[in-house]
Protein backbone atom coordinates (compact mmCIF):
# COMPACT_ATOMS: atom_id res chain seq x y z
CA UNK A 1 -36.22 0.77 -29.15
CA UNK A 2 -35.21 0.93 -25.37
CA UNK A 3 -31.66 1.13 -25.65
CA UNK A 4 -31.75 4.06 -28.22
CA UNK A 5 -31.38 6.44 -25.08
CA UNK A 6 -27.65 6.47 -24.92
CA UNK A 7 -26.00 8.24 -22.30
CA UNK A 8 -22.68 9.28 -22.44
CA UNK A 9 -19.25 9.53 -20.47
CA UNK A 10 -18.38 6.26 -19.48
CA UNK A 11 -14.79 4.99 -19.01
CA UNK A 12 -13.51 1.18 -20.24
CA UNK A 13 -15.94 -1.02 -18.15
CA UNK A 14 -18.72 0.09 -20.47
CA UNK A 15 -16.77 -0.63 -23.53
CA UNK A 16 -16.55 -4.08 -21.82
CA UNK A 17 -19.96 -4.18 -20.87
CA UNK A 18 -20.87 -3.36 -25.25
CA UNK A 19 -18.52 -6.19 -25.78
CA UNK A 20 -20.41 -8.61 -23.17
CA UNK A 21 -23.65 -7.89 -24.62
CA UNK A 22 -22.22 -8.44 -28.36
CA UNK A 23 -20.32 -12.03 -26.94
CA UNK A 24 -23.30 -13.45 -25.32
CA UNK A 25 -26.15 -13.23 -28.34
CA UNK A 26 -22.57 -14.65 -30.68
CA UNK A 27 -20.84 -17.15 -28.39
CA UNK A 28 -21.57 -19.52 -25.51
CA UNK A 29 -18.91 -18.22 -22.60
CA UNK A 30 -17.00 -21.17 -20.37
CA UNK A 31 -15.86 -20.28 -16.84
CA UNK A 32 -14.81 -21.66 -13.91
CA UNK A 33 -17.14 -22.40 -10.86
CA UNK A 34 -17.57 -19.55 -8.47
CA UNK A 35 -18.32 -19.57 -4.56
CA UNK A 36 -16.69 -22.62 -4.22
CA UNK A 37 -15.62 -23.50 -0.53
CA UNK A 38 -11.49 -23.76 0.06
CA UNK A 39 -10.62 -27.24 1.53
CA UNK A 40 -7.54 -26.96 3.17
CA UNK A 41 -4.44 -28.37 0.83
CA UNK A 42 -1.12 -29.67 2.29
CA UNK A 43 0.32 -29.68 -1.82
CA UNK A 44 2.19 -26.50 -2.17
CA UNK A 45 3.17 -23.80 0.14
CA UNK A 46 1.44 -20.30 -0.64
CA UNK A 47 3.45 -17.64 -2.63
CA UNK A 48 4.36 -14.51 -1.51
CA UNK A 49 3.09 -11.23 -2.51
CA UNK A 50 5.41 -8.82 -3.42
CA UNK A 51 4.88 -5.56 -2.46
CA UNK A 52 8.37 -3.98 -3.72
CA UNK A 53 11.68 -5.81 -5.67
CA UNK A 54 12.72 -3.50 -8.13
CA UNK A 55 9.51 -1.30 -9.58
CA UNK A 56 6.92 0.39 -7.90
CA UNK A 57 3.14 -0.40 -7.82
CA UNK A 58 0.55 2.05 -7.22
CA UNK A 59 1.25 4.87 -4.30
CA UNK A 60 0.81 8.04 -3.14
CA UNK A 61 3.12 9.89 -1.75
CA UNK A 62 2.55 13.33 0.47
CA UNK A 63 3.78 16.04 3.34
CA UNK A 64 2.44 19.33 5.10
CA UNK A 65 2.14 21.66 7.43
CA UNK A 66 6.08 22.31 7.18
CA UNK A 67 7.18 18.90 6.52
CA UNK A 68 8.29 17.66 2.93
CA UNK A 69 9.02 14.25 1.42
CA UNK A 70 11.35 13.28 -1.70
CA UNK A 71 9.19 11.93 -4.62
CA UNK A 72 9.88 10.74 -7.65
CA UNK A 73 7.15 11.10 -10.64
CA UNK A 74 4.88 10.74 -8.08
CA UNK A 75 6.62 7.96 -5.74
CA UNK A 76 9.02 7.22 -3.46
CA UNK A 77 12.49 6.54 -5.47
CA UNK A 78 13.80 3.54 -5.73
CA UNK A 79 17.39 3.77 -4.81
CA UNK A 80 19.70 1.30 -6.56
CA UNK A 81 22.44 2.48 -4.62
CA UNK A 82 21.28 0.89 -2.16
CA UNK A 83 21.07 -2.87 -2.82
CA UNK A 84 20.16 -5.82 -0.65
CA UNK A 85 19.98 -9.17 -1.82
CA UNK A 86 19.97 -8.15 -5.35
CA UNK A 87 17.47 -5.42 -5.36
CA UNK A 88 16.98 -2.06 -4.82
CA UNK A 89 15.26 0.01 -2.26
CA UNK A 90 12.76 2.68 -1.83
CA UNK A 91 14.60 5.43 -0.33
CA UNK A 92 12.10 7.65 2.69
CA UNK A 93 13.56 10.50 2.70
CA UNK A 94 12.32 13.90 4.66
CA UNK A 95 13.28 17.07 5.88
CA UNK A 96 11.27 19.70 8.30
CA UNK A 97 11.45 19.90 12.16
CA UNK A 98 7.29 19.85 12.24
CA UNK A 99 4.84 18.46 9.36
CA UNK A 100 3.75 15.32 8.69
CA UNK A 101 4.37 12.86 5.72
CA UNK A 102 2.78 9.44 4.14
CA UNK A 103 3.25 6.75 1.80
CA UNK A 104 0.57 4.76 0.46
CA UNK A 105 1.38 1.50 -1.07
CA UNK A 106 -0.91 0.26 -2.76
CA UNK A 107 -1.24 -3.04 -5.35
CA UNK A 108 -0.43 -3.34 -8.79
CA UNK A 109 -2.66 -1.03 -10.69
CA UNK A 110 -4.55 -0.18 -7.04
CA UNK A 111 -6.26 -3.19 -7.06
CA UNK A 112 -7.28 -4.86 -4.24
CA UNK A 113 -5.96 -8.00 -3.22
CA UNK A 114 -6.37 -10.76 -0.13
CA UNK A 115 -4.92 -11.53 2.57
CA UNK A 116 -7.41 -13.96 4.05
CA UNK A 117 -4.68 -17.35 3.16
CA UNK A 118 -2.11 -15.59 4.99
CA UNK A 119 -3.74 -14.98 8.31
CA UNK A 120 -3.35 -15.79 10.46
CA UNK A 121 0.35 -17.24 10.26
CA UNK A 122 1.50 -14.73 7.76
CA UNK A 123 3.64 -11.62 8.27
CA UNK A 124 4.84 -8.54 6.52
CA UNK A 125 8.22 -8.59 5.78
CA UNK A 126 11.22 -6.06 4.69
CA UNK A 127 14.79 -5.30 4.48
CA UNK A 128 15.50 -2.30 6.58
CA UNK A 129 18.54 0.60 7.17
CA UNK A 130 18.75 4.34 8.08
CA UNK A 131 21.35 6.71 7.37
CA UNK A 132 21.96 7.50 11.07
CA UNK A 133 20.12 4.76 12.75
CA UNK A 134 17.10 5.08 15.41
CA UNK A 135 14.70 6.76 12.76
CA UNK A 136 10.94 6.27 13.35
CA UNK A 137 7.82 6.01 11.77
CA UNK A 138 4.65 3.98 12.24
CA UNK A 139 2.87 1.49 9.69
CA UNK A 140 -0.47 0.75 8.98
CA UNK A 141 -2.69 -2.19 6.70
CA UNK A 142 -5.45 -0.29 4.92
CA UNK A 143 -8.35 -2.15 3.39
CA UNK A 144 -11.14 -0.93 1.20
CA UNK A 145 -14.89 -1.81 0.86
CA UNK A 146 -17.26 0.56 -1.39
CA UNK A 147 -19.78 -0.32 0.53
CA UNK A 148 -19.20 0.66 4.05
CA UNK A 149 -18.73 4.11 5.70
CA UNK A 150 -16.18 4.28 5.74
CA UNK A 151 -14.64 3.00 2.83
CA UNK A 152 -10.79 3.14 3.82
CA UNK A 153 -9.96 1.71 7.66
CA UNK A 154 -6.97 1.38 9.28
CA UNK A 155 -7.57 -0.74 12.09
CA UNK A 156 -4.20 -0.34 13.83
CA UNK A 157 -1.25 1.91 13.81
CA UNK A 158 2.35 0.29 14.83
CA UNK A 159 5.53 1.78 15.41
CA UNK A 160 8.84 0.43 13.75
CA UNK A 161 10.88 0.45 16.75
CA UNK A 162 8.27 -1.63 18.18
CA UNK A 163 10.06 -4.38 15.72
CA UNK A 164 13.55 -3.30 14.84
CA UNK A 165 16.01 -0.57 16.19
CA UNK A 166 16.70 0.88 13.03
CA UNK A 167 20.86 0.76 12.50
CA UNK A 168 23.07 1.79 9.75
CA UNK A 169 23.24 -1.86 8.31
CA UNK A 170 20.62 -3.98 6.91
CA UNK A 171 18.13 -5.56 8.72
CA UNK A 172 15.30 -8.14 8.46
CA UNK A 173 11.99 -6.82 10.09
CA UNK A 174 9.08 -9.56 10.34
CA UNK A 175 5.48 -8.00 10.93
CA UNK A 176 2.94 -10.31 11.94
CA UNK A 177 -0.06 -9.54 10.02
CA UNK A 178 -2.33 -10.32 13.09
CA UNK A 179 -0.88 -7.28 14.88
CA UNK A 180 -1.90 -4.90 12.12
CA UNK A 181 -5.34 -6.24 12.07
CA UNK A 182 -5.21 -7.01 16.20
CA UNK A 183 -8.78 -6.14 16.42
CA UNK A 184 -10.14 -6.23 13.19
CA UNK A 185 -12.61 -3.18 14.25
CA UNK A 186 -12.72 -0.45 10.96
CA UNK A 187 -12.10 2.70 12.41
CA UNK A 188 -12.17 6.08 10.34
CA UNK A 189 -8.85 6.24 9.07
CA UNK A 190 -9.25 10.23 8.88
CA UNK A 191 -11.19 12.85 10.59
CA UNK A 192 -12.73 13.35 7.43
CA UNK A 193 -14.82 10.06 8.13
CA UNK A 194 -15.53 10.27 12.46
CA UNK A 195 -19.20 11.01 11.62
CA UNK A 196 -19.51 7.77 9.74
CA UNK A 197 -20.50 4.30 11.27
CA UNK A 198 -17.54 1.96 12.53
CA UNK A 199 -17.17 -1.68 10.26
CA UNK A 200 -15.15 -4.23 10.71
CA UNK A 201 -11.80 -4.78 8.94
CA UNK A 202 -11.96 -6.65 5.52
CA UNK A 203 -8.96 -9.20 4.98
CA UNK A 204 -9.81 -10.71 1.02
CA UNK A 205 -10.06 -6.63 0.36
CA UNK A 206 -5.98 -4.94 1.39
CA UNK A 207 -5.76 -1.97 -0.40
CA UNK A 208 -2.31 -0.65 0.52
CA UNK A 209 0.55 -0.48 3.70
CA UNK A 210 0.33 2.99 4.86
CA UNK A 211 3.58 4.38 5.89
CA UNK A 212 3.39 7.41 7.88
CA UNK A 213 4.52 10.01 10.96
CA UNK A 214 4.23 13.23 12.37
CA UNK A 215 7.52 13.36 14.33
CA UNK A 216 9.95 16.52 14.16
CA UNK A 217 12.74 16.34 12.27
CA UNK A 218 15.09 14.55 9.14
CA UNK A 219 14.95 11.00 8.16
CA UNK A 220 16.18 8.95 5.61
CA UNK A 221 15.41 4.96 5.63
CA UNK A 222 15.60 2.65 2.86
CA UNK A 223 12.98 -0.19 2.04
CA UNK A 224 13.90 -3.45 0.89
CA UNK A 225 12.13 -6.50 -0.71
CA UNK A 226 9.02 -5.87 0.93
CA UNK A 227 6.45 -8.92 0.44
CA UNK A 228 3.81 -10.58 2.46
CA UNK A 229 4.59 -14.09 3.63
CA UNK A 230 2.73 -17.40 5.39
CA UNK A 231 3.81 -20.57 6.55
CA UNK A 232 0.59 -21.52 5.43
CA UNK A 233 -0.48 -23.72 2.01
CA UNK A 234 -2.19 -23.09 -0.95
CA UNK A 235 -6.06 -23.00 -0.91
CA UNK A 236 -7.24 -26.19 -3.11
CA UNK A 237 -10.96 -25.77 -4.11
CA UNK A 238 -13.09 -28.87 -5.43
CA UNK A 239 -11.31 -30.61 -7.74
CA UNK A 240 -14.20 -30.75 -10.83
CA UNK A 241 -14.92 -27.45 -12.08
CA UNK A 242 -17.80 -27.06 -14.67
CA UNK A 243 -19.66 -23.99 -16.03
CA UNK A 244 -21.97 -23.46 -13.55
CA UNK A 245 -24.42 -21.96 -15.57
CA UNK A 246 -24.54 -24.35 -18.10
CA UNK A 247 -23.94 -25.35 -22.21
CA UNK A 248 -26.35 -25.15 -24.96
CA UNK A 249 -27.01 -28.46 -26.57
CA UNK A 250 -24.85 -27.88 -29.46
CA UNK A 251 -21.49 -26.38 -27.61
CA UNK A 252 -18.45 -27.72 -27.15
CA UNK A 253 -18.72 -28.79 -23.43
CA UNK A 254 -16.50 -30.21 -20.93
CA UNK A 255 -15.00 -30.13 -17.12
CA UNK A 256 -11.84 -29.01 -15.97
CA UNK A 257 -10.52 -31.76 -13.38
CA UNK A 258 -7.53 -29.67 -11.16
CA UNK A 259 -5.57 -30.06 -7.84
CA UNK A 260 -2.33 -30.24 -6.90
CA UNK A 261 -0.51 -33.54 -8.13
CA UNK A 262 0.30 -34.94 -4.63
CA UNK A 263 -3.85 -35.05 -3.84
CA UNK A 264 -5.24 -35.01 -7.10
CA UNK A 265 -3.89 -38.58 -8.42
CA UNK A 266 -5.92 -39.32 -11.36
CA UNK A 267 -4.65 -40.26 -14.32
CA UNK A 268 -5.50 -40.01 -18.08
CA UNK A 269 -7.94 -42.95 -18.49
CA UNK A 270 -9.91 -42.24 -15.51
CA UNK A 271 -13.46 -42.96 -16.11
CA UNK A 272 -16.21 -40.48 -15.53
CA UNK A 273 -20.05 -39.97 -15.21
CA UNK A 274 -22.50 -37.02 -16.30
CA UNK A 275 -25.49 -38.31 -14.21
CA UNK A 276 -29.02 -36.52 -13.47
CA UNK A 277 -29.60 -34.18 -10.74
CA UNK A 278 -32.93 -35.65 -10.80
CA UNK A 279 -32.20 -39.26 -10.27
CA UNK A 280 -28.44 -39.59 -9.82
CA UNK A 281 -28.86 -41.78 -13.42
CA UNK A 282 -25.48 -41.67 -15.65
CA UNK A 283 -26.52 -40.32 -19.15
CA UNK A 284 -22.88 -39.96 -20.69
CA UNK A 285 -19.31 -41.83 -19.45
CA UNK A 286 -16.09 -40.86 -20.87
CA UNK A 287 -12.56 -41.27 -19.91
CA UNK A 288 -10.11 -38.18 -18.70
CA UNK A 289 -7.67 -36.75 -20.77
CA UNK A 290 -4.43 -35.35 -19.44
CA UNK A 291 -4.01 -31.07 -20.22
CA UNK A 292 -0.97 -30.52 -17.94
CA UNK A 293 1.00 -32.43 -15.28
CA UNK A 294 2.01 -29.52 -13.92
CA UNK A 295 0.24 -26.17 -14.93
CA UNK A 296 2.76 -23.29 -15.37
CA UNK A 297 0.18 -20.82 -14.02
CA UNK A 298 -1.24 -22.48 -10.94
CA UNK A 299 1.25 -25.40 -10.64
CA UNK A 300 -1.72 -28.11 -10.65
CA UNK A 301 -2.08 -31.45 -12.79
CA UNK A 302 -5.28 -30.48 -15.30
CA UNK A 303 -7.33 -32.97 -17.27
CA UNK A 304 -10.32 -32.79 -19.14
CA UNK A 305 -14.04 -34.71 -19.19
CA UNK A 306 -15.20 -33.69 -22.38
CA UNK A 307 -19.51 -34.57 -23.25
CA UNK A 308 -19.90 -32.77 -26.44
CA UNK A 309 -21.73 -35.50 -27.21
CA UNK A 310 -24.03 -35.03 -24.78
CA UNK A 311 -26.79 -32.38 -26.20
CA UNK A 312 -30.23 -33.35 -24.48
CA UNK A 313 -31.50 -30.72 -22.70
CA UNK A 314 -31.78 -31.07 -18.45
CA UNK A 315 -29.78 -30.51 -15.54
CA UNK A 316 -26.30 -32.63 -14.87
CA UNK A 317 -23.54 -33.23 -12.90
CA UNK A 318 -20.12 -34.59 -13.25
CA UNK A 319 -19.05 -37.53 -11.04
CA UNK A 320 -15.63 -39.45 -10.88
CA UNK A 321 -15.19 -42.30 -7.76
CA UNK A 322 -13.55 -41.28 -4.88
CA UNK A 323 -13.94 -37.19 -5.35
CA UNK A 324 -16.68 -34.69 -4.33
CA UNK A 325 -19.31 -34.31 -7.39
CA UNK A 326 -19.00 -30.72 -9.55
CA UNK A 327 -21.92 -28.06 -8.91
CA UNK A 328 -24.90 -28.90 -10.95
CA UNK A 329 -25.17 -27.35 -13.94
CA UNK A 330 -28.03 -26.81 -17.08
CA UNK A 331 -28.05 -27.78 -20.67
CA UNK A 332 -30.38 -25.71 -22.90
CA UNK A 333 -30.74 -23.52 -26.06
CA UNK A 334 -32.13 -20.51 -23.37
CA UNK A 335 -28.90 -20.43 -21.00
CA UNK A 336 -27.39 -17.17 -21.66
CA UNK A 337 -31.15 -15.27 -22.40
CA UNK A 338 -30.88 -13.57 -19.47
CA UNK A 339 -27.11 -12.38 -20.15
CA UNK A 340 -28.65 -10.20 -22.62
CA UNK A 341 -30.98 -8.22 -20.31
CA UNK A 342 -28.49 -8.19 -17.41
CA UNK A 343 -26.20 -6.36 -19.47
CA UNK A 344 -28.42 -3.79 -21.25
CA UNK A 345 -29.55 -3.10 -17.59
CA UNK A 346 -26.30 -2.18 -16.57
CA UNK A 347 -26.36 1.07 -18.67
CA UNK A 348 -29.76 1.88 -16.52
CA UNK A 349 -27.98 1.54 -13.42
CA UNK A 350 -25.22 3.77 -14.17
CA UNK A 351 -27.25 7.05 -15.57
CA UNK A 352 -26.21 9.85 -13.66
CA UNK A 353 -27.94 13.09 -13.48
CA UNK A 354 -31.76 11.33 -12.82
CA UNK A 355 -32.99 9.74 -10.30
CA UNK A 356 -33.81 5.91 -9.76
CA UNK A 357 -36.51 4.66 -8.74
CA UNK A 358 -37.86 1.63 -7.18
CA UNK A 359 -40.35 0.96 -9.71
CA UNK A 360 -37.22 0.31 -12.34
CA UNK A 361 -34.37 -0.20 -10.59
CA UNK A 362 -35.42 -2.03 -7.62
CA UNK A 363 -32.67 -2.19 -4.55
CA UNK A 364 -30.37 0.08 -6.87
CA UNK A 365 -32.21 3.19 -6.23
CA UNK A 366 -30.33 6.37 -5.90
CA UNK A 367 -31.65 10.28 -5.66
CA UNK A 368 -30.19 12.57 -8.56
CA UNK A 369 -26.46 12.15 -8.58
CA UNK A 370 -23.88 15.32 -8.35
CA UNK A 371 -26.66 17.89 -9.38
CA UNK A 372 -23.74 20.40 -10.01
CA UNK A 373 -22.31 18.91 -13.44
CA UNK A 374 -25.63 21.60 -14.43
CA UNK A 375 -22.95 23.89 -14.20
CA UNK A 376 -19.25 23.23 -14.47
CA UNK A 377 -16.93 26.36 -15.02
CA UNK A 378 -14.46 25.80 -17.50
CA UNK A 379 -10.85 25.27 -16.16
CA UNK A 380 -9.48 28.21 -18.43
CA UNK A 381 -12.60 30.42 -17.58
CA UNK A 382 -14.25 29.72 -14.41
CA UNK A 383 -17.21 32.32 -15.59
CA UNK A 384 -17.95 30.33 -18.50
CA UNK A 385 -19.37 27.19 -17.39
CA UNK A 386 -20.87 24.12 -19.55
CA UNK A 387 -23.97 21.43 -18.95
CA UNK A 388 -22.63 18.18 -18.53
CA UNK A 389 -25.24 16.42 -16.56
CA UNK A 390 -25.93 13.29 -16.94
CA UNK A 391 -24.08 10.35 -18.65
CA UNK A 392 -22.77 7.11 -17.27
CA UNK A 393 -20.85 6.77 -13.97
CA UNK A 394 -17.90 4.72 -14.44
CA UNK A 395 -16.93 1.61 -12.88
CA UNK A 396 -16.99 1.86 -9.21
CA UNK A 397 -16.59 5.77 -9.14
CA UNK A 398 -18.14 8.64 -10.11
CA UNK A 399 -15.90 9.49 -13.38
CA UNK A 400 -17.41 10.02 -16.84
CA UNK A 401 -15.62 9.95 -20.15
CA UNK A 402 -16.53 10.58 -23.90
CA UNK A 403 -14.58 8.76 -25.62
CA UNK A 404 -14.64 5.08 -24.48
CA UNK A 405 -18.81 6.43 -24.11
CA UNK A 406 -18.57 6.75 -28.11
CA UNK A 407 -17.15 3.07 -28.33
CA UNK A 408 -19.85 1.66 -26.30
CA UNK A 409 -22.62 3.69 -28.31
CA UNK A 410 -20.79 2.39 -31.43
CA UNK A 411 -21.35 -1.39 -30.04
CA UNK A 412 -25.03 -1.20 -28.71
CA UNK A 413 -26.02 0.18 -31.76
CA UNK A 414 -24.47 -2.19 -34.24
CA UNK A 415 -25.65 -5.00 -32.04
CA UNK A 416 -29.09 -4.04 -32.82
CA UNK A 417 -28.36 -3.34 -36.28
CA UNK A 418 -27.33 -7.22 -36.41
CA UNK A 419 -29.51 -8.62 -34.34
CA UNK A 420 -32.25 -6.46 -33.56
CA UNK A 421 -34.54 -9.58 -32.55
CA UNK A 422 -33.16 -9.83 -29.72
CA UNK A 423 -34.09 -6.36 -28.14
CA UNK A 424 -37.49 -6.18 -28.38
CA UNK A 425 -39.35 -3.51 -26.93
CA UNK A 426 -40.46 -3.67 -22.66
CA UNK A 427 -37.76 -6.31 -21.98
CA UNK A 428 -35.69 -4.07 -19.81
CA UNK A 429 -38.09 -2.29 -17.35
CA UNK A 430 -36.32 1.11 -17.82
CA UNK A 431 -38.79 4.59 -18.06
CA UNK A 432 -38.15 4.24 -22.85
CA UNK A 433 -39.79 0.32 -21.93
CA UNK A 434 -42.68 1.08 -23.89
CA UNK A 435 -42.10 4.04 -26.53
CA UNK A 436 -41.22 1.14 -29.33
């Protein structure tokens, strides 16, 4: 039984990964269609992001070398005596005639978000005041890709007073995102990264504003309502959205028709097609159904082209006159077989403590991963020290973790319990392929 070799230490994404496998042998999974190309809407005006109203999102918050910030629990306080518009600030507060001191603000939960809609007519904009007036600091956009060196760039530094001479009352400070990214060249953002190759600046991936500055003495400035802004619309993709992958013959199956309700003007009623990708030959018509005139998440009109009916197996696409066709898409009993391997495969990929070769892991090859988790000294006896090698990485970094690495043991192994025919042996090309 390949999978038998359980390895340890993940975090959640391997619990979710126990839960994918489980899901795809039990159900057949609907989603939208990805890699989609944006045609430009004129329906709706984009949102903004907010970066700050009233409760902080992910930072980190720092000083030296004689230089000290105020923090609270980790972040900048928000000061709500000091309201503007209805909302509180972050108060930057510092003291030391010679130091340095930074703020990272990052998204909700450090996630990474885009800016790609915005640019290039968007802008970065705050409420502003200082206790004295004239204070200074600089202000940086920070994105980050895993898989350049280096990960973090800063491709531009700017100086407040290069927008606003800070005062003693409020005022409105409009950034232009195109002068934080006014070259879009990824340079190291720290010396710690000057041997590493130069990239270019990712928009879709921000990470956080970096607030910063190394000049000598006290400042205190307070943040207000800090968001990102565009004159520019909404992205509208293609209006007919199917599972790309497919349906099995006996699923519930269906499109989502979507837009924005000043270009997307069908109506319940609408006919529709499901024709052949071979021969462009209609094999099921239906009429639309109305979902939502106006969706509270997304603010589109929604209907639905539902083909249950339809359960012969081939490849199909939806067509309705007058609109761009929906991605083909496949009907058959064998859709989700490879879901199944993908996902025990995973758990391959993310050993650490061996290395991976070509022979089973293809492009994902990787020498022996931090060799010294041989020997980790304990935290309460750095003479004593403990094994821990190998296990499963975690996500997208390097962490390992018991006890979401029980769950996930807990899951493989009842899915074979249940449905053991689907694991049989030399499916997953992994060095157990083979030992039965």
């Amino acid at each position: 039984m390949e999978f038998v070799m359980v390895w340890f230490r993940p975090k959640n994404i391997l619990f979710a990964f126990a839960l994918i496998l489980i899901v795809a042998i039990i159900f057949v999974i609907f989603s939208s269609p990805l890699g989609a190309t944006p045609a430009a809407s004129t329906a709706a005006p984009l949102q903004p992001i907010h970066v700050f109203t009233d409760t902080p999102s992910g930072q980190w918050v720092g000083s030296g070398d004689g230089k000290t910030i105020e923090i609270d629990n980790g972040n900048l306080p928000v000061d709500t005596g000091q309201m503007n518009n209805g909302f509180p600030s972050y108060r930057l507060n510092t003291s030391g005639d010679t130091g340095w001191w930074i703020a990272i603000l990052a998204g909700a939960s450090w996630e990474s978000y885009s800016l790609e809609p915005f640019h290039p007519n968007g802008a970065l904009e705050f409420n502003i005041k200082g206790l004295n007036g004239n204070e200074q600091f600089n202000l940086a956009l920070s994105d980050i890709v895993f898989e350049r060196n280096p990960k973090w760039c800063e491709p531009t530094k700017l100086a407040i007073t290069d927008y606003v001479t800070i005062s003693t009352n409020w005022q409105h400070v409009t950034i232009p995102i195109s002068d934080l990214v006014s070259d879009f060249s990824c340079q190291p953002s720290t010396t710690d990264y000057q041997d590493y190759a130069s990239g270019t600046f990712d928009l879709t991936q921000i990470y956080s504003i970096v607030l910063s500055s190394d000049i000598s003495g006290t400042m205190t400035t307070w943040l207000n309502d800090i968001q990102w802004t565009t004159t520019a619309n909404e992205p509208e993709f293609p209006p007919i959205k199917v599972n790309q992958l497919g349906y099995t013959p006996n699923s519930d199956k269906y499109a989502l028709i979507s837009g924005f309700p000043d270009v997307l003007t069908l109506a319940a009623g609408t006919t529709f097609n499901v024709r052949q990708v071979s021969n462009g030959n209609s094999v099921y018509q239906g009429t639309l159904s109305l979902l939502s005139n106006n969706d509270a998440a997304t603010g589109e009109r929604v209907l639905k082209a539902d083909f249950s009916n339809l359960a012969t197996v081939g490849d199909y696409y939806v067509s309705i006159s007058g609109y761009e066709n929906s991605v083909p898409f496949t009907i058959s009993e064998t859709i989700f077989d490879n879901l199944v391997v993908d996902s025990m495969r995973y758990y391959f990929l993310q050993r650490q403590g061996i290395a991976l070769t070509g022979a089973n892991a293809g492009v994902w090859t990787h020498d022996v991963g931090h060799p010294q988790d041989a020997s980790v000294p304990l935290e309460s006896d750095a003479n004593n020290t403990r094994d821990v090698m190998q296990g499963w990485y975690d996500a997208g970094d390097y962490g390992k973790y018991v006890n979401a690495g029980a769950t996930a043991v807990s899951d493989l192994l009842w899915s074979y319990e249940l449905f053991s025919a689907e694991f049989p042996d030399n499916q997953l090309n992994i060095p157990e392929s083979g030992n039965g």
